[in-house]
C-alpha atoms as a PDB file:
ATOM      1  CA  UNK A   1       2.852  -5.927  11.966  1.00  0.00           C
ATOM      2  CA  UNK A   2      -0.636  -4.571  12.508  1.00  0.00           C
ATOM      3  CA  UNK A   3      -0.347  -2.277   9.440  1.00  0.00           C
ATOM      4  CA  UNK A   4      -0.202  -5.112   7.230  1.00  0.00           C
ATOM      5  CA  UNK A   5      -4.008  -5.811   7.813  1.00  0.00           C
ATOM      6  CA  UNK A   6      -3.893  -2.668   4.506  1.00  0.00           C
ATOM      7  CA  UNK A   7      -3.632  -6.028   2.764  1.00  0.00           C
ATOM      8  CA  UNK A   8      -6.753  -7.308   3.027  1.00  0.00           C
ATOM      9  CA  UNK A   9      -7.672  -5.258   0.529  1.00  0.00           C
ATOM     10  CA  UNK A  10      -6.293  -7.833  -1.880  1.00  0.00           C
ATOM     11  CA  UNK A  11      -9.353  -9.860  -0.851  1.00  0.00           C
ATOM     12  CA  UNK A  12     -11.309  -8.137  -3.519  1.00  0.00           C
ATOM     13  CA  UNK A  13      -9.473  -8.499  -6.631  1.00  0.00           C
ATOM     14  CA  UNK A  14      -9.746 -11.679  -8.957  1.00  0.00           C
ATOM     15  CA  UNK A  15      -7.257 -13.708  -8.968  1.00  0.00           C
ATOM     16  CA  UNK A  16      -6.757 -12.565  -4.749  1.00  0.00           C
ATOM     17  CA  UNK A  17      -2.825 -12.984  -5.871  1.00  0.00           C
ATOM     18  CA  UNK A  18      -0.956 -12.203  -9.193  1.00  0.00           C
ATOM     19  CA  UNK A  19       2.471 -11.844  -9.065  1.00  0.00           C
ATOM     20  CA  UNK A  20       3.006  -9.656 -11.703  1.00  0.00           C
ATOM     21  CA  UNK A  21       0.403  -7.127 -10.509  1.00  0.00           C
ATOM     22  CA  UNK A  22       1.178  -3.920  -9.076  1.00  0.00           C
ATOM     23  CA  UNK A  23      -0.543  -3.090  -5.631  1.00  0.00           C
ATOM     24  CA  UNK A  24      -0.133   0.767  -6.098  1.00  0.00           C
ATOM     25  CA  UNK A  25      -3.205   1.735  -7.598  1.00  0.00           C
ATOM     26  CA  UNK A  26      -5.118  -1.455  -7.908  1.00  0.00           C
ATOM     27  CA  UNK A  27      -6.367  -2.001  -4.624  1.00  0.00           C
ATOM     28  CA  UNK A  28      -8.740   0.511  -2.862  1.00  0.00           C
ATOM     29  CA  UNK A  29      -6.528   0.664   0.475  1.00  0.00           C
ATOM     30  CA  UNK A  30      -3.087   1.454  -2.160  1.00  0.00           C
ATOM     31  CA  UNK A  31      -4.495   4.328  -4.146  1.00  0.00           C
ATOM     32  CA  UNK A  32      -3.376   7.749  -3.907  1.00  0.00           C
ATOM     33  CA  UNK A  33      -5.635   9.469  -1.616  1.00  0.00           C
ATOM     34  CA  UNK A  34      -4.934   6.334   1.166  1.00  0.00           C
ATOM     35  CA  UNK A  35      -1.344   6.766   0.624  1.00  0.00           C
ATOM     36  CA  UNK A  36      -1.721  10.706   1.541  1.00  0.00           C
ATOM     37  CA  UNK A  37      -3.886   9.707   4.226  1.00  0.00           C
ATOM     38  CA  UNK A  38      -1.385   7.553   5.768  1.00  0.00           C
ATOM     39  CA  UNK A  39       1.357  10.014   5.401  1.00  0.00           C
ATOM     40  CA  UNK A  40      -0.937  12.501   7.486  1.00  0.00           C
ATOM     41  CA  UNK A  41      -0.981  10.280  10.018  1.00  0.00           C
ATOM     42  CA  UNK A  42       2.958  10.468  10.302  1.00  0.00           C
ATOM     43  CA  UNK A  43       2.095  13.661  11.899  1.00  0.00           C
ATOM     44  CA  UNK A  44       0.229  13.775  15.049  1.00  0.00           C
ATOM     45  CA  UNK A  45       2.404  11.485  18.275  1.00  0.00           C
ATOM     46  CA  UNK A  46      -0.597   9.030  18.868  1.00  0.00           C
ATOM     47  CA  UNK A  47      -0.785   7.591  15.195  1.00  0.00           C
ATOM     48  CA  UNK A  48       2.619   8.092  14.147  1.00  0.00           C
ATOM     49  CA  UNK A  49       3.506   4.033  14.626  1.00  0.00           C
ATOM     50  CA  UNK A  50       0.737   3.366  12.303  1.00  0.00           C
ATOM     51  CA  UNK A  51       1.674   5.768  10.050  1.00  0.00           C
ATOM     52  CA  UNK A  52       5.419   5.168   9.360  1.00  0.00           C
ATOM     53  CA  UNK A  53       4.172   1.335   9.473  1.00  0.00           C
ATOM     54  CA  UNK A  54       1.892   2.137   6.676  1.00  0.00           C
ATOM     55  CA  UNK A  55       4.431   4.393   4.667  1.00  0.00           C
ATOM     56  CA  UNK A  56       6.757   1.915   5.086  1.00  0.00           C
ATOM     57  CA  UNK A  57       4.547  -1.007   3.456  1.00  0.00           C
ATOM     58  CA  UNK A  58       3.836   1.150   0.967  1.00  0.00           C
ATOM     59  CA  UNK A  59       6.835   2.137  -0.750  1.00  0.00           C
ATOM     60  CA  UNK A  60       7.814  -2.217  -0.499  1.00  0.00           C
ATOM     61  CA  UNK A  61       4.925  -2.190  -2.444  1.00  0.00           C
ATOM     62  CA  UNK A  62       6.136   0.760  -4.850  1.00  0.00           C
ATOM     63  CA  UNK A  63       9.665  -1.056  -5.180  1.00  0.00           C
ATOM     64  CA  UNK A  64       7.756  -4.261  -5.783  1.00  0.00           C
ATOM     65  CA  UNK A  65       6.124  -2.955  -8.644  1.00  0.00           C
ATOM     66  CA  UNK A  66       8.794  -1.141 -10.355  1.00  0.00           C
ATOM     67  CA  UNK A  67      10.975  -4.230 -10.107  1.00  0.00           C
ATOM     68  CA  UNK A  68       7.696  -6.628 -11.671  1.00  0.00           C
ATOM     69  CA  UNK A  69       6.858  -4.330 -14.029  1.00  0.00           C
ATOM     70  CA  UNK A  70       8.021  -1.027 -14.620  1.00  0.00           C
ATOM     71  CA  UNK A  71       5.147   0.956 -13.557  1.00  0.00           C
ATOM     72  CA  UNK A  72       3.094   2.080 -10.770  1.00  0.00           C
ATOM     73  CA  UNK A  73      -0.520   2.691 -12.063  1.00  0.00           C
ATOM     74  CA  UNK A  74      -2.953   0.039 -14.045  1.00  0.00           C
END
């Protein structure tokens, strides 16, 4: 549940909530290099919780958008 604090990232953007914007790419903590940065931390035993966590909330947030709006990047 921790791994949901990625979401304060939302915090940010004007309007904080619009449902028919995609997360992916938008917000600073869904971009690319975070994503690769959270599946890096898959790897090593101490951080893999966070990491899978963090994967995980990610691709909801990939299936989110493609089901909203067809794409992935603004």
């Amino acid at each position: 549940m921790a791994t949901m604090l990625v979401d304060l990232d939302h915090l940010l953007a004007t309007p904080i909530y619009d449902a028919a914007r995609c997360s992916i790419g938008f917000h600073p903590l869904h971009g690319l290099v975070p994503v690769g940065v959270y599946c890096l931390l898959c790897l090593p035993s101490r951080s893999r919780i966070v990491g899978i966590g963090l994967v995980i909330h990610m691709a909801l947030d990939a299936i989110h958008c493609r089901m909203t709006g067809g794409v992935w990047f603004s």
